[in-house]
Protein backbone atom coordinates (compact mmCIF):
# COMPACT_ATOMS: atom_id res chain seq x y z
CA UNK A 1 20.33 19.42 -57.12
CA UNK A 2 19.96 17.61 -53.66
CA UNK A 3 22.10 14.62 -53.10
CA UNK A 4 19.97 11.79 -51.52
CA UNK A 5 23.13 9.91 -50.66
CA UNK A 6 24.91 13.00 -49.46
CA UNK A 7 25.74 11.86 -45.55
CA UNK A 8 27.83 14.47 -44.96
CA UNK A 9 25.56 16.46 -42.10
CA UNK A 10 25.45 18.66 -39.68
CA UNK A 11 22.66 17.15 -37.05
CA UNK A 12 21.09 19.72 -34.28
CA UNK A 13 18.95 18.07 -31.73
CA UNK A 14 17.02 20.86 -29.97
CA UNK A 15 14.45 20.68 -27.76
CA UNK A 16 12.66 24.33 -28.01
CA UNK A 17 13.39 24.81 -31.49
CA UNK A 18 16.22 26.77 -33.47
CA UNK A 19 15.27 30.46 -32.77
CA UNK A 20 17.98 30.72 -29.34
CA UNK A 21 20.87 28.19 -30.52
CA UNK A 22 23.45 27.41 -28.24
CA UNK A 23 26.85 27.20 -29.58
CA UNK A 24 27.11 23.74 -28.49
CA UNK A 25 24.41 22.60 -30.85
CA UNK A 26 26.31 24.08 -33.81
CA UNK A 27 29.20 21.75 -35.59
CA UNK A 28 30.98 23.37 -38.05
CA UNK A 29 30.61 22.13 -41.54
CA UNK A 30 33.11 19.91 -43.63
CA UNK A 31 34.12 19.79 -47.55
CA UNK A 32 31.30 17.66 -49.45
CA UNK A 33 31.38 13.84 -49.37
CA UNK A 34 31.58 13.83 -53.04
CA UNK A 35 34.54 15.74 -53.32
CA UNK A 36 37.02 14.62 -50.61
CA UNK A 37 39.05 11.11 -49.66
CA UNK A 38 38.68 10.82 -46.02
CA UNK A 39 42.01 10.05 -44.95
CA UNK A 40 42.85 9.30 -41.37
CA UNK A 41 45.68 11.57 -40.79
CA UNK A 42 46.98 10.17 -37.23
CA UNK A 43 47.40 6.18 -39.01
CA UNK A 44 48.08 7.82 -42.68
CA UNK A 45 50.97 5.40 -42.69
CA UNK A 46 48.85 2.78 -42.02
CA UNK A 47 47.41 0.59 -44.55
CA UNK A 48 43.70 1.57 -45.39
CA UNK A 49 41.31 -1.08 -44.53
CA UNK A 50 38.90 -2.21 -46.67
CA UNK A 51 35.33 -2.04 -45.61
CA UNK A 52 33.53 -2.69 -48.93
CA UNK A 53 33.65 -6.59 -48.12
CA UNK A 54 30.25 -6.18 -45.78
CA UNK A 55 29.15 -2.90 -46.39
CA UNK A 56 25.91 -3.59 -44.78
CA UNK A 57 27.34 -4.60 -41.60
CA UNK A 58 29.88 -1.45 -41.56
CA UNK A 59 27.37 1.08 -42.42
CA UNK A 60 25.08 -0.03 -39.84
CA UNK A 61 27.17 0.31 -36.73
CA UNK A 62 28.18 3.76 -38.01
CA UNK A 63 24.70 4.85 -38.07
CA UNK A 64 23.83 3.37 -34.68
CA UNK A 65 27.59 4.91 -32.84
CA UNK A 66 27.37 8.35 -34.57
CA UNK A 67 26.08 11.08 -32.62
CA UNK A 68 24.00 14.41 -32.96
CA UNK A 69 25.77 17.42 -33.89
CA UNK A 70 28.42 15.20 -35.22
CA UNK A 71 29.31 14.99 -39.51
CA UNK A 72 28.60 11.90 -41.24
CA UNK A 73 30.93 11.28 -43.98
CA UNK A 74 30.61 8.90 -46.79
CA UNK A 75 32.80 8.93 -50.07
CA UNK A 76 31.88 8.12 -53.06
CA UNK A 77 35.16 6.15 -52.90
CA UNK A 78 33.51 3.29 -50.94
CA UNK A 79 30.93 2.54 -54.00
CA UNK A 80 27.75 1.62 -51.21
CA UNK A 81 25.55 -0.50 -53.25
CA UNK A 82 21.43 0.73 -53.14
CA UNK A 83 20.57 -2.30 -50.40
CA UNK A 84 23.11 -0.41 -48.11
CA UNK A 85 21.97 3.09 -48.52
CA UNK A 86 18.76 2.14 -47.22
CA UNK A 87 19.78 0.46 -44.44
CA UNK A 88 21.84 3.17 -43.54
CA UNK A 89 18.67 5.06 -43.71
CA UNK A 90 16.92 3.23 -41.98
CA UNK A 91 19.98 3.39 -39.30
CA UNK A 92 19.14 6.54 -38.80
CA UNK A 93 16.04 6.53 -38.90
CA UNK A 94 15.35 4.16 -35.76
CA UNK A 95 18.68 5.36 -33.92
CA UNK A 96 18.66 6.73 -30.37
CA UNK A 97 17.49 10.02 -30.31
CA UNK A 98 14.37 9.90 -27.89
CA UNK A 99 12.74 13.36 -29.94
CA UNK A 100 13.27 12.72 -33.07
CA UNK A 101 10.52 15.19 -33.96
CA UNK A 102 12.36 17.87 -32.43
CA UNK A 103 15.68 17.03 -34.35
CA UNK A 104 16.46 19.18 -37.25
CA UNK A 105 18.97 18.05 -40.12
CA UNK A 106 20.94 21.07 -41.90
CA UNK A 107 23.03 19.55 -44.88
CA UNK A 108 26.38 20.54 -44.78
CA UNK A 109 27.78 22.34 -47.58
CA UNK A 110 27.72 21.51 -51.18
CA UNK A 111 31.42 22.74 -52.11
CA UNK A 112 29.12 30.01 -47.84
CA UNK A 113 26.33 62.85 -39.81
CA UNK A 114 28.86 74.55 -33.46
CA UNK A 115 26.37 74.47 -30.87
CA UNK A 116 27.05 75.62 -27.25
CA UNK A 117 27.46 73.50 -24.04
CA UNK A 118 24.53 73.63 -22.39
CA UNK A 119 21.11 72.56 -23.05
CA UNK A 120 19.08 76.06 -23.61
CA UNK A 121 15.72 74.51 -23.84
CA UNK A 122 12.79 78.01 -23.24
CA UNK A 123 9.58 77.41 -22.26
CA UNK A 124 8.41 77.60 -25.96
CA UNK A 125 11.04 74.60 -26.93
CA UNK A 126 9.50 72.74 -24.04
CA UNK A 127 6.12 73.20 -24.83
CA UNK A 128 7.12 71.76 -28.17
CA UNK A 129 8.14 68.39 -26.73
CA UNK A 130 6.30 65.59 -27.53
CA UNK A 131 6.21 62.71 -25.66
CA UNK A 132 3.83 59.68 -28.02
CA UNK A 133 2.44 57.11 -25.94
CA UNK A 134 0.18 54.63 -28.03
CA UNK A 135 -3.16 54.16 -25.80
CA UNK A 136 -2.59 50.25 -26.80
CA UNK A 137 -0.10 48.17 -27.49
CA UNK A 138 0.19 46.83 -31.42
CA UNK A 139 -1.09 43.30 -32.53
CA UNK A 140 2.09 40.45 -32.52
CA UNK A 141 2.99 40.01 -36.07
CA UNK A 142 2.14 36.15 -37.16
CA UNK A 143 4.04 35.83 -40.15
CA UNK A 144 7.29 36.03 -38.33
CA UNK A 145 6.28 32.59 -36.39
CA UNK A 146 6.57 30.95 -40.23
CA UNK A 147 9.57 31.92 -41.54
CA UNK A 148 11.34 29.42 -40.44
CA UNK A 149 14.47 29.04 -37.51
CA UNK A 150 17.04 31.90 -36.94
CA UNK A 151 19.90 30.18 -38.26
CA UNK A 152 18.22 29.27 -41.19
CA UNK A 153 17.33 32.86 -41.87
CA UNK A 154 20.64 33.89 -40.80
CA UNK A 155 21.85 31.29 -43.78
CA UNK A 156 19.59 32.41 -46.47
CA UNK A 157 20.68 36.51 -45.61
CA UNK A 158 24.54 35.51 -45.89
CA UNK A 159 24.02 33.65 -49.08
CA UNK A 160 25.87 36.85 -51.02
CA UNK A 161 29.04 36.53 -48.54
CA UNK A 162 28.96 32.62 -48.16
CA UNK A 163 29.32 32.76 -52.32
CA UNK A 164 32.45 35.07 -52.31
CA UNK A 165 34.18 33.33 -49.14
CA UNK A 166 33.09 30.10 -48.62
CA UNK A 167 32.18 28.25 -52.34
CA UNK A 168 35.73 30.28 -53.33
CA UNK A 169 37.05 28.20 -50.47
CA UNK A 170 35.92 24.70 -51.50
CA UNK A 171 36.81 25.48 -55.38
CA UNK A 172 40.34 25.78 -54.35
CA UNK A 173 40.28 22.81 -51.69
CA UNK A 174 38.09 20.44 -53.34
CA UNK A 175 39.64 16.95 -54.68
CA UNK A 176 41.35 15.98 -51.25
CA UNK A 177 44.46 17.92 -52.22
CA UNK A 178 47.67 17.65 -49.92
CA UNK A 179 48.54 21.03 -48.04
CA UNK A 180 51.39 22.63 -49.15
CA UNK A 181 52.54 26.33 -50.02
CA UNK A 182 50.87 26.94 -53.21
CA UNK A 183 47.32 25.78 -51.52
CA UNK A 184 47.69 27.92 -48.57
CA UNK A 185 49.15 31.29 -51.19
CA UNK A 186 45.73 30.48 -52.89
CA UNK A 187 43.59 30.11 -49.43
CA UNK A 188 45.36 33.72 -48.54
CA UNK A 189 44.20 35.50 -51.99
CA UNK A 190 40.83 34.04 -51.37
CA UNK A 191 40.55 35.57 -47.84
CA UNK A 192 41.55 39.19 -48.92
CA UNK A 193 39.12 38.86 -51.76
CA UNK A 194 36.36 37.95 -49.33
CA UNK A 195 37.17 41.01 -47.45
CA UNK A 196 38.11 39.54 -44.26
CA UNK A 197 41.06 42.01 -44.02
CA UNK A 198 45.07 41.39 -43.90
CA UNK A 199 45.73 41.69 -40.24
CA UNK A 200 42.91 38.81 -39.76
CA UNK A 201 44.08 37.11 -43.00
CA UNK A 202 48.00 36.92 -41.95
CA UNK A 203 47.04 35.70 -38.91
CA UNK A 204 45.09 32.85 -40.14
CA UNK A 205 47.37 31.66 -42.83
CA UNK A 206 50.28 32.05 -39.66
CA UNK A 207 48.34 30.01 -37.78
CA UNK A 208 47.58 27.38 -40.71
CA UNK A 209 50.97 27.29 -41.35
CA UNK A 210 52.04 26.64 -38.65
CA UNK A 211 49.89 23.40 -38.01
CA UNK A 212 50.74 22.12 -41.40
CA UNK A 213 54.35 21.91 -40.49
CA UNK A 214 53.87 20.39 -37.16
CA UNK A 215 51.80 17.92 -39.08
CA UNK A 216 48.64 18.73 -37.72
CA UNK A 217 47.21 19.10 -40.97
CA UNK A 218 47.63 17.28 -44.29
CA UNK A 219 45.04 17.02 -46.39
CA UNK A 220 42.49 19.87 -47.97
CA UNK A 221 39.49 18.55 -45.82
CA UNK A 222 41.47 18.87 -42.37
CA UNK A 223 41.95 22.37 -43.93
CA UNK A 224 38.39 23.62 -44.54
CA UNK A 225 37.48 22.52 -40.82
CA UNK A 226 40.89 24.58 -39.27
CA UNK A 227 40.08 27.17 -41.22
CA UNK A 228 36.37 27.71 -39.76
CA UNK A 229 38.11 27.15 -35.99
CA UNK A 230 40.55 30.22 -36.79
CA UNK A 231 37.28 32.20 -37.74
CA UNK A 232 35.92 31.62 -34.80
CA UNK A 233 38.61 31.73 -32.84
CA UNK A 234 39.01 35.72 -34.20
CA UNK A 235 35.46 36.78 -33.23
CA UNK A 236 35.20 34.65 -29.95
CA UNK A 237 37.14 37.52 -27.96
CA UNK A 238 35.37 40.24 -28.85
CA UNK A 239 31.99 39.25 -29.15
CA UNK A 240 30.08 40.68 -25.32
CA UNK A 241 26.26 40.62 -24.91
CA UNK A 242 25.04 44.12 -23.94
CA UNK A 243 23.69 43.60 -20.32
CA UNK A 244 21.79 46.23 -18.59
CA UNK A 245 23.00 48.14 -15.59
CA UNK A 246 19.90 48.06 -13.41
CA UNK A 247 21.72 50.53 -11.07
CA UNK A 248 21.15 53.17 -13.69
CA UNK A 249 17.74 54.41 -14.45
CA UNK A 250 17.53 55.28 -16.83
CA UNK A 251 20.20 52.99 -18.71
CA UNK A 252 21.05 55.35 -21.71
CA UNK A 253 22.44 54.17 -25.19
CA UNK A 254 23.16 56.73 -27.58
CA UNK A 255 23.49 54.99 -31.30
CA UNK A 256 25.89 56.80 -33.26
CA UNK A 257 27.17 56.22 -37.16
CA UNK A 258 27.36 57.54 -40.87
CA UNK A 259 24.32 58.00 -42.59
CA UNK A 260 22.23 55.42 -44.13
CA UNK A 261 23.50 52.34 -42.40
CA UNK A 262 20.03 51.48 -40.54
CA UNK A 263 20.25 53.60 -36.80
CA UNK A 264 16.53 54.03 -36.48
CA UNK A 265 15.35 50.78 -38.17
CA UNK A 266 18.10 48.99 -35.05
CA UNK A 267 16.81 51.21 -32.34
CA UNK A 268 13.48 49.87 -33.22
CA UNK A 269 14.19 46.20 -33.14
CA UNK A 270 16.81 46.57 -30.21
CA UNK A 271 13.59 48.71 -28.49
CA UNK A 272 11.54 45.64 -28.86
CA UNK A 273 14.45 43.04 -28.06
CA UNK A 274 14.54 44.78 -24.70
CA UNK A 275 11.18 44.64 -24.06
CA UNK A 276 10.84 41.07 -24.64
CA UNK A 277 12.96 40.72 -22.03
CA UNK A 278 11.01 42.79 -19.59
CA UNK A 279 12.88 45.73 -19.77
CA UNK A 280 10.58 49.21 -19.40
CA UNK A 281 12.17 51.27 -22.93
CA UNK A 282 11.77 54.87 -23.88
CA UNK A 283 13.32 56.16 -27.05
CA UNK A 284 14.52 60.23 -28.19
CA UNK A 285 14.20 61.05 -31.24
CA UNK A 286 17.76 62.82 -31.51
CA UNK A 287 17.94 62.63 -35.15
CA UNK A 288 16.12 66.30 -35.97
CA UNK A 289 17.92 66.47 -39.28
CA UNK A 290 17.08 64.38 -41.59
CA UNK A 291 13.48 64.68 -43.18
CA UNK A 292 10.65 62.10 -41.73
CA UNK A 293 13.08 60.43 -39.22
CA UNK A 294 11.30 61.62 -35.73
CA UNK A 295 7.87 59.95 -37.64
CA UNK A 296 9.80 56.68 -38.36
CA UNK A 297 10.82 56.38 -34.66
CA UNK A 298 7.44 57.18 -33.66
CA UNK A 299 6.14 54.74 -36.03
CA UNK A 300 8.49 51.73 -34.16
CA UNK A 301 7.49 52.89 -31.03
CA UNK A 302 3.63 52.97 -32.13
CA UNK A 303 4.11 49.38 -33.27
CA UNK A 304 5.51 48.08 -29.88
CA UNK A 305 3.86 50.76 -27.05
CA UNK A 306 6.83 52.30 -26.26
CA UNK A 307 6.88 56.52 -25.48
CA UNK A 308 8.87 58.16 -27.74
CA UNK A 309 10.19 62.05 -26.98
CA UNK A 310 10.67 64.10 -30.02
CA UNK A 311 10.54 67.97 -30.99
CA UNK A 312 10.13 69.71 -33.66
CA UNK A 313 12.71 68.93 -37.55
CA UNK A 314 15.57 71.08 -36.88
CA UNK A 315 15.38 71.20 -32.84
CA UNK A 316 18.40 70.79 -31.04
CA UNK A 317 19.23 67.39 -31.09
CA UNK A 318 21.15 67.53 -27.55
CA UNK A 319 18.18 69.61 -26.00
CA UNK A 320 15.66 66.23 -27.06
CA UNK A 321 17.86 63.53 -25.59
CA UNK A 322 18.54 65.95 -22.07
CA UNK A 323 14.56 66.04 -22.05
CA UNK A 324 14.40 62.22 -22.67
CA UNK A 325 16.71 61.77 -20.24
CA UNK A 326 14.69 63.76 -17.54
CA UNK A 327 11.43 62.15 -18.68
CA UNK A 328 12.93 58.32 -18.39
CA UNK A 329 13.83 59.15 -15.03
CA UNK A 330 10.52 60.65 -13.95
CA UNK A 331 8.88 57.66 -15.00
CA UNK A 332 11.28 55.37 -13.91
CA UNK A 333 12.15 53.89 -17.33
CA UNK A 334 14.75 51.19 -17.13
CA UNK A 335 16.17 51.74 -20.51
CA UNK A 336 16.19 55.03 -23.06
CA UNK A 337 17.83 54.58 -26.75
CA UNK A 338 18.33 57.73 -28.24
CA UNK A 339 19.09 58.05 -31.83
CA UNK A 340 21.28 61.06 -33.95
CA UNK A 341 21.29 61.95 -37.03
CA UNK A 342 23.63 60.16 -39.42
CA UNK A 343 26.70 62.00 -40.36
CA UNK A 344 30.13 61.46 -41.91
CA UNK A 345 32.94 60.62 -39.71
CA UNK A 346 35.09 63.55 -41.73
CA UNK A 347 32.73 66.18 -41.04
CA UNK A 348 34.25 68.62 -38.35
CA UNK A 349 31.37 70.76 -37.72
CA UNK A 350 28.53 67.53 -37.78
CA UNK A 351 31.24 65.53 -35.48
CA UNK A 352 31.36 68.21 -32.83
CA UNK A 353 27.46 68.71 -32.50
CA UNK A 354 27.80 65.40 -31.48
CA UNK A 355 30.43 66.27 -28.75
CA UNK A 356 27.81 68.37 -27.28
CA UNK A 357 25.40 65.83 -27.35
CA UNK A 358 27.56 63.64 -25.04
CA UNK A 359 28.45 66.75 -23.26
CA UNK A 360 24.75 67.67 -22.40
CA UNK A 361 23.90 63.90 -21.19
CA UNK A 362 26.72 64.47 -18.83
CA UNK A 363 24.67 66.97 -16.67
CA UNK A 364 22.09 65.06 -16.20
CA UNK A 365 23.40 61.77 -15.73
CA UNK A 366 27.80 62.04 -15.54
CA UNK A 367 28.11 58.88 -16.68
CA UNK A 368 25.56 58.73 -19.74
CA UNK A 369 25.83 57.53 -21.91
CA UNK A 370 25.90 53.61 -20.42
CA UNK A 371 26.61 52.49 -24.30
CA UNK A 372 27.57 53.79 -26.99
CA UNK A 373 26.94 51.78 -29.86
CA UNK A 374 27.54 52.27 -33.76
CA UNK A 375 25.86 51.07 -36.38
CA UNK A 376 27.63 50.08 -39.43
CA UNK A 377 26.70 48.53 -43.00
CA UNK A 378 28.20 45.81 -43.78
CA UNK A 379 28.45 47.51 -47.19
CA UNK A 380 30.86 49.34 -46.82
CA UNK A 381 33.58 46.87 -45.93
CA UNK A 382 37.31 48.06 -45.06
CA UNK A 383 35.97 51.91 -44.23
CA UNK A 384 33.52 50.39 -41.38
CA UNK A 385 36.98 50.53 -39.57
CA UNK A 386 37.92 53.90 -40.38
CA UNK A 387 34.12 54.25 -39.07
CA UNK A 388 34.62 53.10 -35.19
CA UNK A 389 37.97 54.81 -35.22
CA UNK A 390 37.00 58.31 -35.72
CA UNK A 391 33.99 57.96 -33.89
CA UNK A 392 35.83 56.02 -30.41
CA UNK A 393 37.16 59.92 -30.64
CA UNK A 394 33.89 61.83 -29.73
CA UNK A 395 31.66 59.19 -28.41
CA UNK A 396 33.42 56.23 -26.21
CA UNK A 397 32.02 53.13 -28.02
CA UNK A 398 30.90 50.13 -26.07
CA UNK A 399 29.38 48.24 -28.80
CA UNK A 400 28.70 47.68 -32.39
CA UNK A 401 25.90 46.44 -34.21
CA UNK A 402 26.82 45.11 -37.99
CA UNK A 403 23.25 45.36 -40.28
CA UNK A 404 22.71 44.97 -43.86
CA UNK A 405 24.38 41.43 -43.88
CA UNK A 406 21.66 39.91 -46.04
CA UNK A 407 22.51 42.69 -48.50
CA UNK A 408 26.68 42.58 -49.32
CA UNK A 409 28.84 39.85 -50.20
CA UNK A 410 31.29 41.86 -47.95
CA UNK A 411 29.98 39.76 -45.05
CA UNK A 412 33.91 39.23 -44.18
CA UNK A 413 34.46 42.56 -42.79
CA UNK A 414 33.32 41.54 -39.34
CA UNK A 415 36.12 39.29 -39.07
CA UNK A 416 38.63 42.31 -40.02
CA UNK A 417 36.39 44.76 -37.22
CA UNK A 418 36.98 42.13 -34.51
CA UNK A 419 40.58 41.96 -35.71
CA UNK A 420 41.53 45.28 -35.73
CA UNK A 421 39.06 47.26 -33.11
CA UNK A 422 38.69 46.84 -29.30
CA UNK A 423 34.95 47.09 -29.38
CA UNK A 424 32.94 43.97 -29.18
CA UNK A 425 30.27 43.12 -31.58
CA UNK A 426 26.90 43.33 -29.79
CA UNK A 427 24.16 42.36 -32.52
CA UNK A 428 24.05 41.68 -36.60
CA UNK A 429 21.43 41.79 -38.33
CA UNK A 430 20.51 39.86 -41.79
CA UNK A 431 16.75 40.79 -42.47
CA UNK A 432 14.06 43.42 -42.62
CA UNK A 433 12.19 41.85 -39.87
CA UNK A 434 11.77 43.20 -36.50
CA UNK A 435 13.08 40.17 -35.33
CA UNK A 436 16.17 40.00 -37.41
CA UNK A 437 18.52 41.36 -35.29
CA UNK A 438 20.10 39.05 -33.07
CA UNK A 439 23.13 39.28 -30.51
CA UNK A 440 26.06 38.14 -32.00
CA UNK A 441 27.54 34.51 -32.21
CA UNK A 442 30.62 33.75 -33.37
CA UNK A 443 30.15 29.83 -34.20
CA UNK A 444 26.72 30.42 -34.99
CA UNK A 445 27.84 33.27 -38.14
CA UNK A 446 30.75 30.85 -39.07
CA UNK A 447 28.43 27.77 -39.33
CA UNK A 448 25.83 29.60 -41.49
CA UNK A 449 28.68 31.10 -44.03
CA UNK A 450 30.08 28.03 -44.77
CA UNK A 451 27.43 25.57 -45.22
CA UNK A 452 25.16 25.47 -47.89
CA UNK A 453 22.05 23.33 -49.34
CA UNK A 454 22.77 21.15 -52.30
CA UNK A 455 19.99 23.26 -54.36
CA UNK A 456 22.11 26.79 -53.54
């Protein structure tokens, strides 16, 4: 049930909305008023003043000094009679922000798949290309413009892994308890349970450690907040927005992974990500094994007039994304995806027709592909790494894209891929919408698992 005296808030003042956040207008979210004695841990010495004398007066300058972006905490320690709460409210209310319609309030958490080399395509096999063009380009989707901000829909898809990491998190920290070994054994267990990983999870608790004995931390609530900032501090590093090459047309990447974890459903939205931002796309259908998934490519690129090259279920999947390759340039395309078919990491045979793939590229462009990028569920947790290992052999991976977010509770494993693999994270995704994938922020993903409504 919502809190109405609940302070504790994380305040975003935006201009253009919440769909393109900047980090800056994210503040990472504390323990819950009701559950934590603020103590100042720089005068904890000190005696602790007394404010309940004029609580009107002290409330009110709060209110008026605070600023955006910034947690309000109240206690229920300090016992604010009804008169003060609403002035406090009305603090706020008639404070300095000149757009306050343009200011959004988030309440903090609540205690978050053995071919030759080259490409033998005959004159039959190339009569069999197809090359789908839509004649006009599909209607913009309204619905989308409803559903609310990104981070809020980033929020509600990580409600599964926010439960197992974040609410297991405030159960053990909540009551303002000091730090000391037994807390931080318990924070540890918590982590690993959460599947954030034991390389990322020994570092963290080092870390922790560390700034509990230097005196840096005390108290459970200066905990919660250090712990987000080591989170973040983890994914910062490796997170690197894909940027296109205009020097190579066209710029190719080749999406790789097992099967199952979403490659055609990304291409699609990554398709129309790129042409939002003006970028000329053409996609190859590569995957020519599995049943129906040349017509689902053709279907995205139907929806968003984009040309799609495909041949024939069972063509050589190398021979489609040479011909794609050939066409883009032709037509002076400034980006081609091409997708493959899904296969396991462990299969020998599968893995190698995927060597040729990258070997065929080569001859017509020696330094295709521009990415490589794999796809992996979230799902799957601990084996995603096993996942860009094996597949860094054959194809050298540039990029990943995490999907299925809004689907696990194993929402944690990204912290143990940027922990433990050199490839930077390039997109997540947390919904079935087109516009649900999103390039990757670190602050941004750490924000939305740890705070929650009141209602969740």
């Amino acid at each position: 049930m919502n809190n109405p005296n609940n302070s504790n808030r994380v305040v975003i003042n935006l201009d253009d909305g919440l769909d393109d956040l900047d980090d800056d207008d994210i503040t990472l979210p504390s323990l819950p008023a009701q559950s934590v004695t603020i103590i100042d841990e720089t005068e904890s010495a000190a005696p602790q003043r007394d404010n309940t004398a004029n609580p009107d007066v002290s409330n009110n300058q709060a209110a008026e000094n605070i600023a955006l972006a910034t947690p309000i905490v109240m206690t229920e320690e300090h016992n604010v009679p009804k008169g003060a709460s609403e002035s406090f409210s009305s603090a706020k209310e008639t404070g300095t922000t000149s757009k306050p319609d343009t200011a959004t309030t988030i309440p903090a958490m609540p205690l978050q798949e053995q071919l030759g080399d080259t490409p033998s395509v005959s004159p039959a096999a190339s009569s069999n290309v197809q090359t789908t063009t839509p004649q006009e380009p599909a209607a913009e989707p309204q619905d989308n413009k409803k559903k609310g901000s990104w981070f809020n829909r980033m929020k509600t898809g990580l409600s599964k892994s926010r439960k197992n990491l974040a609410e297991g998190m405030v159960s053990i920290l909540i009551g303002g308890k000091e730090i000391d070994d037994e807390l931080l054994e318990e924070v540890e267990d918590q982590l690993l349970v959460a599947d954030i990983g034991v390389n990322a999870t020994n570092r963290i608790i080092k870390n922790l450690t560390e700034q509990t004995a230097r005196g840096d931390l005390i108290y459970a609530h200066s905990l919660y907040k250090a712990l987000q900032s080591e989170l973040v501090d983890i994914l910062t590093p490796k997170v690197e927005p894909l940027v296109i090459d205009t020097s190579k047309k066209p710029f190719v990447i080749l999406v790789v992974g097992v099967n199952g974890v979403g490659k055609t459903t990304t291409i699609g939205k990554l398709a129309k990500r790129l042409q939002g931002e003006g970028k000329s796309v053409m996609l190859a259908a590569g995957d020519t094994f599995r049943a129906a998934a040349t017509e689902q490519l053709q279907i995205w690129g139907e929806r968003n007039h984009i040309p799609v090259v495909a041949q024939g279920h069972g063509s050589d999947s190398a021979s489609v994304i040479f011909d794609a390759m050939q066409s883009a340039k032709a037509k002076n395309i400034d980006v081609l995806i091409a997708d493959t078919a899904g296969r396991l990491q462990n299969k020998t045979h599968l893995m190698a027709e995927l060597e040729k793939v990258v070997r065929v590229m080569r001859k017509a462009d020696p330094s295709a592909p521009h990415e490589g990028m794999i796809v992996l569920d979230a799902g799957t947790g601990q084996n995603a790494i096993n996942q860009v290992e094996l597949f860094n052999k054959i194809v050298p991976l540039t990029g990943i894209t995490i999907t299925k977010l809004d689907g696990t509770a194993k929402g944690g494993v990204v912290f143990n891929i940027a922990e433990t693999t050199d490839v930077p994270i390039r997109y997540i995704g947390v919904g079935e919408s087109i516009d649900d994938l999103r390039a990757f922020s670190p602050k941004q993903f750490v924000a939305a698992l740890f705070e929650t409504d009141d209602k969740e």
